[in-house]
C-alpha atoms as a PDB file:
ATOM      1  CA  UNK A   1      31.800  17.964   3.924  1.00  0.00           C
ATOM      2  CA  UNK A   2      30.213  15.722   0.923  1.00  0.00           C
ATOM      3  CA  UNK A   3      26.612  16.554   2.269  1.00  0.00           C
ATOM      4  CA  UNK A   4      27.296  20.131   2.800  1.00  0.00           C
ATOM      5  CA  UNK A   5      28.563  20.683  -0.667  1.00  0.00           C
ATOM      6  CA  UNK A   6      25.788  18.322  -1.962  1.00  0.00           C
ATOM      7  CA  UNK A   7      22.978  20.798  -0.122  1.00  0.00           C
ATOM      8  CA  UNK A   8      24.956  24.013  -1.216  1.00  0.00           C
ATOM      9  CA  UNK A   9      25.003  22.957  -4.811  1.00  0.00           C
ATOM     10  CA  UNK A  10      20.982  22.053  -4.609  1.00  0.00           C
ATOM     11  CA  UNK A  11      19.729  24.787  -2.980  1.00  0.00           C
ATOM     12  CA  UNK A  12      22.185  27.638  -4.999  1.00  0.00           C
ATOM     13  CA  UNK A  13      21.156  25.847  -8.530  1.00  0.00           C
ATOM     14  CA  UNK A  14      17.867  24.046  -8.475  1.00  0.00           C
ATOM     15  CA  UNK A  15      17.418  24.991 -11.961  1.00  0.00           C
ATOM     16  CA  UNK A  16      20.541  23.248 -12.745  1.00  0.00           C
ATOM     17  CA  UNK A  17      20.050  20.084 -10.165  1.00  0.00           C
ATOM     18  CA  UNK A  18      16.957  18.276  -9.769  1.00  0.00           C
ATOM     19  CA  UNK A  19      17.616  16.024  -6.751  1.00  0.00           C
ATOM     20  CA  UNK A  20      20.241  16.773  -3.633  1.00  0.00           C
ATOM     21  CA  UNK A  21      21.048  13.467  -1.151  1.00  0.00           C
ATOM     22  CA  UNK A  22      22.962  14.438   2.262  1.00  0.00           C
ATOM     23  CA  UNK A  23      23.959  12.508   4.855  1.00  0.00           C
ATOM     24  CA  UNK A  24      25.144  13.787   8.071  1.00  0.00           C
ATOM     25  CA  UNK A  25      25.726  17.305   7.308  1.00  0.00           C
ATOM     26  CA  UNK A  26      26.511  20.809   8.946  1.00  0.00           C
ATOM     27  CA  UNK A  27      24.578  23.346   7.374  1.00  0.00           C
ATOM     28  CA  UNK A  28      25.899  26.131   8.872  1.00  0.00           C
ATOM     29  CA  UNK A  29      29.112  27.507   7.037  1.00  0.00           C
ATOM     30  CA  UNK A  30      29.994  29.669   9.782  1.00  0.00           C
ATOM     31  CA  UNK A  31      30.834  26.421  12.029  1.00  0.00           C
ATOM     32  CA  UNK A  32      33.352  24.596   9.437  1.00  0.00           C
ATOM     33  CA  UNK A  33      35.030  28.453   8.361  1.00  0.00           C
ATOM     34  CA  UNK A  34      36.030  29.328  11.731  1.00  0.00           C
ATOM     35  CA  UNK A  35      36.101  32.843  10.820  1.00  0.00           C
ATOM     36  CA  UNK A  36      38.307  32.711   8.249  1.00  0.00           C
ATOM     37  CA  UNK A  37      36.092  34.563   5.745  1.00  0.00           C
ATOM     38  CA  UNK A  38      34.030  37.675   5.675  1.00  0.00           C
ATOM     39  CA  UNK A  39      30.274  37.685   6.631  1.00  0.00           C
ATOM     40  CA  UNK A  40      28.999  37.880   2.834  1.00  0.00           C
ATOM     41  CA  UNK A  41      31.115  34.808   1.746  1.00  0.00           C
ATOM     42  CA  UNK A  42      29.657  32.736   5.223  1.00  0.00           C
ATOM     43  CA  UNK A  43      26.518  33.977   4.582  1.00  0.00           C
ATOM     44  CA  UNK A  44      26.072  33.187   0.387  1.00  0.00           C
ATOM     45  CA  UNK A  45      27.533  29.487   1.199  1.00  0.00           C
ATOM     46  CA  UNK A  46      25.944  28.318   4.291  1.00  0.00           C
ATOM     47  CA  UNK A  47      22.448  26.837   3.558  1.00  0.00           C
ATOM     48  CA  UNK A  48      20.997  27.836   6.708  1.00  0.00           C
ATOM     49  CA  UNK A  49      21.557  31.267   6.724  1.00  0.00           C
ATOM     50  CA  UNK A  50      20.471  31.975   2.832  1.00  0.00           C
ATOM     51  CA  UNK A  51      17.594  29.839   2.806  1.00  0.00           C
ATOM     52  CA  UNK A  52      16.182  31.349   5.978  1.00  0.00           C
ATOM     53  CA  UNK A  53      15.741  34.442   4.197  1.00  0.00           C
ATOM     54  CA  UNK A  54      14.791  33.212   0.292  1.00  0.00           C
ATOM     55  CA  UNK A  55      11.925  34.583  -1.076  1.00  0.00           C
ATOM     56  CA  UNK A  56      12.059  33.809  -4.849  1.00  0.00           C
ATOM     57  CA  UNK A  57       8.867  32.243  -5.859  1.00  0.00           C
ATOM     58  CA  UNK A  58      10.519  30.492  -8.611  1.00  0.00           C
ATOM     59  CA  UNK A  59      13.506  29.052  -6.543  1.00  0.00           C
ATOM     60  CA  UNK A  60      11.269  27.925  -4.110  1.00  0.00           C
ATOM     61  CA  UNK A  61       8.783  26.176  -6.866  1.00  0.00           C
ATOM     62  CA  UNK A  62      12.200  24.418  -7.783  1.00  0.00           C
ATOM     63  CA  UNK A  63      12.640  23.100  -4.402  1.00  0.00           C
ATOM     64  CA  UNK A  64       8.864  21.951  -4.581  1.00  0.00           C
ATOM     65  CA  UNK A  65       9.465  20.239  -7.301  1.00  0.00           C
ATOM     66  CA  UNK A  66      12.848  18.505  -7.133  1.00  0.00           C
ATOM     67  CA  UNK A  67      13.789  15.468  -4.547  1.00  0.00           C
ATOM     68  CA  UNK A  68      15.433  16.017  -1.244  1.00  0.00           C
ATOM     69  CA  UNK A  69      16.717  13.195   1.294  1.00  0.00           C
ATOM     70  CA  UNK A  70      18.420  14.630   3.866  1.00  0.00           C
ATOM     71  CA  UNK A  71      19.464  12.316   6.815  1.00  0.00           C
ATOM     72  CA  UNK A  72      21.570  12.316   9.196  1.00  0.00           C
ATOM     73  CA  UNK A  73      22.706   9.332  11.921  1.00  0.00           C
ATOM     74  CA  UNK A  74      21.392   9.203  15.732  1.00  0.00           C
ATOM     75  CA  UNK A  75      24.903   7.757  17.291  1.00  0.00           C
ATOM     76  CA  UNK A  76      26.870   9.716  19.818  1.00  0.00           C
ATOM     77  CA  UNK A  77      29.014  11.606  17.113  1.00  0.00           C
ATOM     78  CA  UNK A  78      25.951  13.228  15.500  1.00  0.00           C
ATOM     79  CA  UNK A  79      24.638  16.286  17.796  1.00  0.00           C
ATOM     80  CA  UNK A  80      25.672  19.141  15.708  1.00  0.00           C
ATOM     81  CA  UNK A  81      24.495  17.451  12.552  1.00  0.00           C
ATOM     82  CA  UNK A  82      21.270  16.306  14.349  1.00  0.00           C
ATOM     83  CA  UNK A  83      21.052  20.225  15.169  1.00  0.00           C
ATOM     84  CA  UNK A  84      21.828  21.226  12.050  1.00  0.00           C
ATOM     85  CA  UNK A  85      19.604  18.800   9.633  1.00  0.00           C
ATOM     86  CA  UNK A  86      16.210  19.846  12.459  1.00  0.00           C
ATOM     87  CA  UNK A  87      17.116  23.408  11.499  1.00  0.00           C
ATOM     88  CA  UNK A  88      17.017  22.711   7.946  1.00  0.00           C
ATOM     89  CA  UNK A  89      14.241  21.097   8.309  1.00  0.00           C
ATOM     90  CA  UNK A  90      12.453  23.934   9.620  1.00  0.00           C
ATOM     91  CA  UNK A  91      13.614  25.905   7.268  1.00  0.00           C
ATOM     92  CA  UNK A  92      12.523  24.305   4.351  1.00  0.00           C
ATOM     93  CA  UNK A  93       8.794  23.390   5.955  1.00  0.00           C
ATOM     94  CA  UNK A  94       8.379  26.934   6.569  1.00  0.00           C
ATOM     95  CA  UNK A  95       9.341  27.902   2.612  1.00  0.00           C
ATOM     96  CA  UNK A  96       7.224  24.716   1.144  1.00  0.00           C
END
């Protein structure tokens, strides 16, 4: 969960981090929850769902501005972070 919380963090508080490092992470909040919270709390703490949908000019200039490695590992363990980190990836190359 280290480069989960790492994105979250980044992406919720650029102003307040200037630099996010992740390795191997699931983006997705509603995969590690299970269900076990409501839509709104999934939803404001899973990087791939708020980002997809951020707007903000001047969150997104903080992103442009700041330094993000995100990585994840290619052995037979990784296909749902591999999934997740080519979604972020998207993500973010569509809002920069």
């Amino acid at each position: 969960m280290g480069a989960f919380h790492a994105a979250n963090f980044y992406f919720k508080r650029p102003d307040v981090f200037d630099a996010v490092i992740a390795l191997s992470g699931i983006y997705n909040a509603e995969k590690a929850l299970n269900g076990k919270y409501g839509i709104r709390q999934i939803y404001f703490n899973s990087p791939l769902h708020y980002l997809h949908n951020l707007s903000d000019p001047k969150t997104i200039a903080h992103y442009q501005k700041g330094k993000i490695v995100i990585c994840v590992g290619q052995g037979a363990w990784e296909d749902e972070m591999i999934e997740d980190t080519a979604k972020l990836k998207s993500i973010l190359k569509r809002k920069m």
